[in-house]
C-alpha atoms as a PDB file:
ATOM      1  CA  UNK A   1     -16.268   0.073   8.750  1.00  0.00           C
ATOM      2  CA  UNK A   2     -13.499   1.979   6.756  1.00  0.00           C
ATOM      3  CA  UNK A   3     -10.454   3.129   8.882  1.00  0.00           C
ATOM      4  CA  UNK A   4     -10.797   7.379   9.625  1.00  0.00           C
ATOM      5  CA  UNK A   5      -7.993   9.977   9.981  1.00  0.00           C
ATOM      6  CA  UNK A   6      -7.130   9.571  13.547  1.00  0.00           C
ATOM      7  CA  UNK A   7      -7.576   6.130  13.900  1.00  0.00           C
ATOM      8  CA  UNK A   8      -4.535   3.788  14.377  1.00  0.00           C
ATOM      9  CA  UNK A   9      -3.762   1.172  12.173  1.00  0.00           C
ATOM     10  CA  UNK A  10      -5.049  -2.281  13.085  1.00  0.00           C
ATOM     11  CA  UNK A  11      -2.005  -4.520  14.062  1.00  0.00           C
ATOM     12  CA  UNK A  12      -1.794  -7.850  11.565  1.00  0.00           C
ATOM     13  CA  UNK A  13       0.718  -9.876   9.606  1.00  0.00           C
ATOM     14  CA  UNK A  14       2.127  -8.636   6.726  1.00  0.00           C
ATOM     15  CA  UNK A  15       4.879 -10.720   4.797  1.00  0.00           C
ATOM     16  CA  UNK A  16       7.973  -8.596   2.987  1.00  0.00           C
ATOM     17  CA  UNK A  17       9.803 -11.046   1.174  1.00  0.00           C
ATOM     18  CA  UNK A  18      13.689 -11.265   2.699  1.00  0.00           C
ATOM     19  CA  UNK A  19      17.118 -12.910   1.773  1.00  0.00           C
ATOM     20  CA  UNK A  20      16.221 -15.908   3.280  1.00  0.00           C
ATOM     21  CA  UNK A  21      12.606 -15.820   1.923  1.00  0.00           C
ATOM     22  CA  UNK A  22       8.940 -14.668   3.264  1.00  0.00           C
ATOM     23  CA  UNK A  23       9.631 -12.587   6.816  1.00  0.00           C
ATOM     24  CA  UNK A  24       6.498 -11.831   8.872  1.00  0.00           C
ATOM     25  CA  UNK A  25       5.799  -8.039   9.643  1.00  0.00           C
ATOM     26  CA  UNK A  26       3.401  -6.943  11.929  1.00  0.00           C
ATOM     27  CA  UNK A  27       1.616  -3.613  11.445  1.00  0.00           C
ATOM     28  CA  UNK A  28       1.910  -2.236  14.513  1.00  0.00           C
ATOM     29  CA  UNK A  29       5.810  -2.934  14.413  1.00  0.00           C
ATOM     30  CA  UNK A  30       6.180  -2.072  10.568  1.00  0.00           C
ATOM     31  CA  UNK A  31       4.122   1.422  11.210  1.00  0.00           C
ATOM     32  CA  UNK A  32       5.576   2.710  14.637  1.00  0.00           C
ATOM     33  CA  UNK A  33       7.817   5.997  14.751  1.00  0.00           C
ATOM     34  CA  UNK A  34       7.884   6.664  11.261  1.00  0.00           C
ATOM     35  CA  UNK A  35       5.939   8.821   8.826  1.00  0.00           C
ATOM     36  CA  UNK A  36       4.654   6.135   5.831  1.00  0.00           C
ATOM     37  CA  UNK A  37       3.622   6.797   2.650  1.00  0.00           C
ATOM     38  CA  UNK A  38       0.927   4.101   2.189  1.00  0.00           C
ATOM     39  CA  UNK A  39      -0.704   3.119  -1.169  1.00  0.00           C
ATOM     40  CA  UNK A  40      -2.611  -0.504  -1.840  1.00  0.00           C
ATOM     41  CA  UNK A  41      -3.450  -1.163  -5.077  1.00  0.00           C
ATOM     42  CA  UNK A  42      -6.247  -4.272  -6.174  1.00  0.00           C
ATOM     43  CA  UNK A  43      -2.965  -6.589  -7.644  1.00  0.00           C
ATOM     44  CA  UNK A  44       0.611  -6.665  -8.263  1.00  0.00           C
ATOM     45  CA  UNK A  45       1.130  -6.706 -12.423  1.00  0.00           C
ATOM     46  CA  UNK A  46      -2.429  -5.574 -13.425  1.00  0.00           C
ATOM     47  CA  UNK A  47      -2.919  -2.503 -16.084  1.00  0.00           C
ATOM     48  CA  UNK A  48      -3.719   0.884 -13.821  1.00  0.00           C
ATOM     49  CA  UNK A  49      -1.491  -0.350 -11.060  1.00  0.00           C
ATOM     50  CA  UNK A  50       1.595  -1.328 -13.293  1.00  0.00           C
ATOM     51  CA  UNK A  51       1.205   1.672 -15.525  1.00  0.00           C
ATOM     52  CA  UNK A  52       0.311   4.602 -13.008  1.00  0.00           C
ATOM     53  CA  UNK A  53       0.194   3.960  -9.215  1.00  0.00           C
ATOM     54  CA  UNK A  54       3.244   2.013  -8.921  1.00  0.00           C
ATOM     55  CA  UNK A  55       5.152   4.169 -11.434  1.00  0.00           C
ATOM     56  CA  UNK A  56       4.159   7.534  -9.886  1.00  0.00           C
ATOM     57  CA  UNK A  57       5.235   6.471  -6.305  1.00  0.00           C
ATOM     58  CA  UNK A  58       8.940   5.255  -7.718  1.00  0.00           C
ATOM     59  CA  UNK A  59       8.801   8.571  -9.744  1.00  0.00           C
ATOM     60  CA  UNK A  60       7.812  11.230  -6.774  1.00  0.00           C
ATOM     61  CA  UNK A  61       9.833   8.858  -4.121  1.00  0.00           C
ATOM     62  CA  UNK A  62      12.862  11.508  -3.548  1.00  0.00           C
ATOM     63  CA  UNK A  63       9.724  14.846  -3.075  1.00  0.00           C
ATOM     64  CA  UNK A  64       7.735  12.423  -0.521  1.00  0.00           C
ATOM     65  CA  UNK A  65      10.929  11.754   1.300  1.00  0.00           C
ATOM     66  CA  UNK A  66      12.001  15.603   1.469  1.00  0.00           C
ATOM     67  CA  UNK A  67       8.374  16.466   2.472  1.00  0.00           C
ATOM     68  CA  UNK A  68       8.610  14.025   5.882  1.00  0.00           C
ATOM     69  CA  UNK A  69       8.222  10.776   4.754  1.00  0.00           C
ATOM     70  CA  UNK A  70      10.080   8.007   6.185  1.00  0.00           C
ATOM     71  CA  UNK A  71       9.206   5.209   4.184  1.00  0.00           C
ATOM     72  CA  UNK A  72       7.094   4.251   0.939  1.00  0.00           C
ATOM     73  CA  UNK A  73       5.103   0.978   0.889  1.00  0.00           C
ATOM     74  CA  UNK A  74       2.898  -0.127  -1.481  1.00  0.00           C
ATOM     75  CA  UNK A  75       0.169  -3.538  -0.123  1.00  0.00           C
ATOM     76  CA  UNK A  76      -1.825  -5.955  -2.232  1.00  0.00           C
ATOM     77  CA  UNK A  77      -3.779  -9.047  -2.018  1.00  0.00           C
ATOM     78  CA  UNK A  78      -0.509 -11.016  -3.660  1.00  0.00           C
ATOM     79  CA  UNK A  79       1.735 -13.174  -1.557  1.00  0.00           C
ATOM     80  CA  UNK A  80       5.439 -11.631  -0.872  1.00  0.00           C
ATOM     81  CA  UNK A  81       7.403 -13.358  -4.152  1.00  0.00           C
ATOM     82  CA  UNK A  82       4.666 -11.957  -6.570  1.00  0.00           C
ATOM     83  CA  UNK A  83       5.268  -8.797  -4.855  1.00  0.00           C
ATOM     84  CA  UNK A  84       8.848  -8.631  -4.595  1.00  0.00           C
ATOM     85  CA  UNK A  85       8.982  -9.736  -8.400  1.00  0.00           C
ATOM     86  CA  UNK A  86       6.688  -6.654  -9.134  1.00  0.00           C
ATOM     87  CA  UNK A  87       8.905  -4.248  -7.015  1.00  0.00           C
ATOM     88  CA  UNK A  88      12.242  -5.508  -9.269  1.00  0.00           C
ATOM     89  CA  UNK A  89      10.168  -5.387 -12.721  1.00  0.00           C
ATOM     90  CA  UNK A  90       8.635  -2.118 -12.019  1.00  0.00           C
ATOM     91  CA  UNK A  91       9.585  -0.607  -8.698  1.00  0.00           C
ATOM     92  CA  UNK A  92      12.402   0.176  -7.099  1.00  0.00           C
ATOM     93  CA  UNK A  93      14.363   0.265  -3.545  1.00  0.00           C
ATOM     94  CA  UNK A  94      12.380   3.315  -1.807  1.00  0.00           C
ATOM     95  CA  UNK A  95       9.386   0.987  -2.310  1.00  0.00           C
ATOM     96  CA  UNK A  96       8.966  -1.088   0.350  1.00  0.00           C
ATOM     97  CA  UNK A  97       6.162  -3.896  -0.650  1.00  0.00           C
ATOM     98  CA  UNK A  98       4.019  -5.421   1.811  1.00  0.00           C
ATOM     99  CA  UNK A  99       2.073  -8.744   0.888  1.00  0.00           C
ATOM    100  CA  UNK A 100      -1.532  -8.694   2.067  1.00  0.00           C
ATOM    101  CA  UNK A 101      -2.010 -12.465   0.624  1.00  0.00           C
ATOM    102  CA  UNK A 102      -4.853 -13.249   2.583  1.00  0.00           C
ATOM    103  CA  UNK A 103      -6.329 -10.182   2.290  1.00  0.00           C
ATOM    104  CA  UNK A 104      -5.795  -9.697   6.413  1.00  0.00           C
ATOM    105  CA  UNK A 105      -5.053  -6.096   6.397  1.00  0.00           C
ATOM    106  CA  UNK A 106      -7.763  -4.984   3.734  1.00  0.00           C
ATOM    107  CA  UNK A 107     -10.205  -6.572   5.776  1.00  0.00           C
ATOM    108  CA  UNK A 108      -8.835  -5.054   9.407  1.00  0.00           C
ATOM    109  CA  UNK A 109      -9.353  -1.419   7.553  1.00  0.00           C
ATOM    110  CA  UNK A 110     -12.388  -1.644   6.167  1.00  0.00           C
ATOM    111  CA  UNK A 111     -11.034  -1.856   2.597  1.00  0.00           C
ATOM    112  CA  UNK A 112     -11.310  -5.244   1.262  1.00  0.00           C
ATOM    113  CA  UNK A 113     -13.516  -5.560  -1.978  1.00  0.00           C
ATOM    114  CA  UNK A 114     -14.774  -8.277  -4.020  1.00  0.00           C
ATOM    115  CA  UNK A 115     -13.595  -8.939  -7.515  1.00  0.00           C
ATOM    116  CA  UNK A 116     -14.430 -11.960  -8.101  1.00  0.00           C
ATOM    117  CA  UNK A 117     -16.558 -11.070 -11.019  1.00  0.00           C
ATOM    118  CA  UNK A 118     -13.147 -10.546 -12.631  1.00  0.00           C
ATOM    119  CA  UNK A 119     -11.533 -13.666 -11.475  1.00  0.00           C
ATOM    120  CA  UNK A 120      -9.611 -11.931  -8.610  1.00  0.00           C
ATOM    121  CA  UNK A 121     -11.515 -13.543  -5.438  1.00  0.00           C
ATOM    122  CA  UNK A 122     -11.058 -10.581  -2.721  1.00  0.00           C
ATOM    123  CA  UNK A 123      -8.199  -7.823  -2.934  1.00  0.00           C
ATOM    124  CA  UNK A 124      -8.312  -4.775  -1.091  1.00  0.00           C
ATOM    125  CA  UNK A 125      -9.722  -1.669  -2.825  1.00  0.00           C
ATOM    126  CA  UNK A 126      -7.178   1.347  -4.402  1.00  0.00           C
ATOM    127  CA  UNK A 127      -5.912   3.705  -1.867  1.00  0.00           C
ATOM    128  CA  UNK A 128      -3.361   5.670   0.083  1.00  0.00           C
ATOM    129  CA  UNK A 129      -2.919   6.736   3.003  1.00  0.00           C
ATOM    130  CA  UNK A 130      -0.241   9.014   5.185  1.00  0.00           C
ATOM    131  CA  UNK A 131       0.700   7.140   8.385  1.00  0.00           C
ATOM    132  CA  UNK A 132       2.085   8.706  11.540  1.00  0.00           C
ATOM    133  CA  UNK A 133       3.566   6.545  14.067  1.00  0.00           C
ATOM    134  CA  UNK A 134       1.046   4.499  13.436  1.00  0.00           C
ATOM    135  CA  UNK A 135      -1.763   6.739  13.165  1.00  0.00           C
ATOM    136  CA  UNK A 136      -3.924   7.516   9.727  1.00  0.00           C
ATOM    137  CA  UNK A 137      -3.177  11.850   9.102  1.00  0.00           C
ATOM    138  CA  UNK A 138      -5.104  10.856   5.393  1.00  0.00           C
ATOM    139  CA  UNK A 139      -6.876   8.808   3.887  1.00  0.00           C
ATOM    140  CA  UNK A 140      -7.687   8.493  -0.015  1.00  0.00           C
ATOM    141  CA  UNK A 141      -9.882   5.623  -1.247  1.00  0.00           C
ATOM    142  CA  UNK A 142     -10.805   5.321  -5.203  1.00  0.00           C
ATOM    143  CA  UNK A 143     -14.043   5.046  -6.572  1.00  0.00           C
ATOM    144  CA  UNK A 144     -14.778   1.820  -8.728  1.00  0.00           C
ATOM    145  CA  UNK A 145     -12.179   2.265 -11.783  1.00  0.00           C
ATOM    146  CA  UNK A 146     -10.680   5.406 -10.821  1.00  0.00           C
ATOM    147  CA  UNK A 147      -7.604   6.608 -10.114  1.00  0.00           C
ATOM    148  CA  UNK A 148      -6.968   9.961  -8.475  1.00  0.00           C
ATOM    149  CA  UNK A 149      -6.563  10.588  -4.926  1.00  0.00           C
ATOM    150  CA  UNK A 150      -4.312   7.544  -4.214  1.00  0.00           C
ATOM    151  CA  UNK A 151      -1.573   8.841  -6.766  1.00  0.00           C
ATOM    152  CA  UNK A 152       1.182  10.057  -5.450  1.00  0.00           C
ATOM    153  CA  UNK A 153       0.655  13.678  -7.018  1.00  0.00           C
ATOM    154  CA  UNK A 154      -2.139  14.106  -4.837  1.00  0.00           C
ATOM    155  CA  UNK A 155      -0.566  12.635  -1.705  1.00  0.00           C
ATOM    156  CA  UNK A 156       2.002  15.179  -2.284  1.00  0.00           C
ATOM    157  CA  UNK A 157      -0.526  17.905  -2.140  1.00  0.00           C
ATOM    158  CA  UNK A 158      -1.697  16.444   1.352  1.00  0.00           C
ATOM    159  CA  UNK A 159       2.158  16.717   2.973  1.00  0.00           C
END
């Protein structure tokens, strides 16, 4: 069952990769008394996500922060050195990238799909969501192949 507005965040491990290589993040931890800016995208380096989510987030970064938001972190069903690579290709320091290797925190939220059809075993689905000490305020999940309501436009809109 898909995580609703009001419901807090399931707590799992998350890896951020450090100085000293992958550190261990728990939800629960990462999430608590802070305002986050949430957005997962299917993988790190493919077409929509490279050109467009990941792009608009480092792009609107500085209007999210002076509308409340704490922090900006993007997930994905890559491990933390595929992510971090991503985030110094394409990102940039107000995005703070949280592995989902295993596909742990997709599952815990209800938002883990299967692309395996595509060669991409299971990745959690394209989404955003505005996080509140821990708490979903909004949630935004794509539809197959779109991208809309998990840009960072529209989570603008919701702040």
């Amino acid at each position: 069952m898909t995580i609703s507005k009001g419901e807090k965040l399931p707590d799992v491990t998350l890896v951020k990769a450090g100085a000293d290589g992958p550190d261990k993040v728990q939800s629960a931890d990462f999430f608590a008394g802070k305002k986050v800016a949430l957005f997962s995208v299917p993988g790190a380096f493919t077409p929509t996500c490279s050109a467009k989510h990941l792009p608009g987030y480092v792009e609107k970064a500085a209007e999210l922060k002076a509308k409340g938001v704490d922090e900006i972190a993007c997930t994905a069903a890559n491990d933390a050195f595929v992510m971090a690579a991503w985030n110094k290709a394409a990102g940039s320091n107000d995005i703070t990238m949280l592995a989902d290797g295993n596909g742990d925190f997709a599952k815990a939220v209800g938002l883990s799909a299967d692309m395996s059809g595509y060669g991409m075993g299971q990745r959690g689905q394209r989404y955003s969501m505005i996080v509140d000490d821990g708490v979903v305020t909004e949630i935004n999940v794509e539809g197959p192949g779109e991208f809309k309501v998990s840009s960072a436009e529209h989570m603008l809109g919701q702040l």
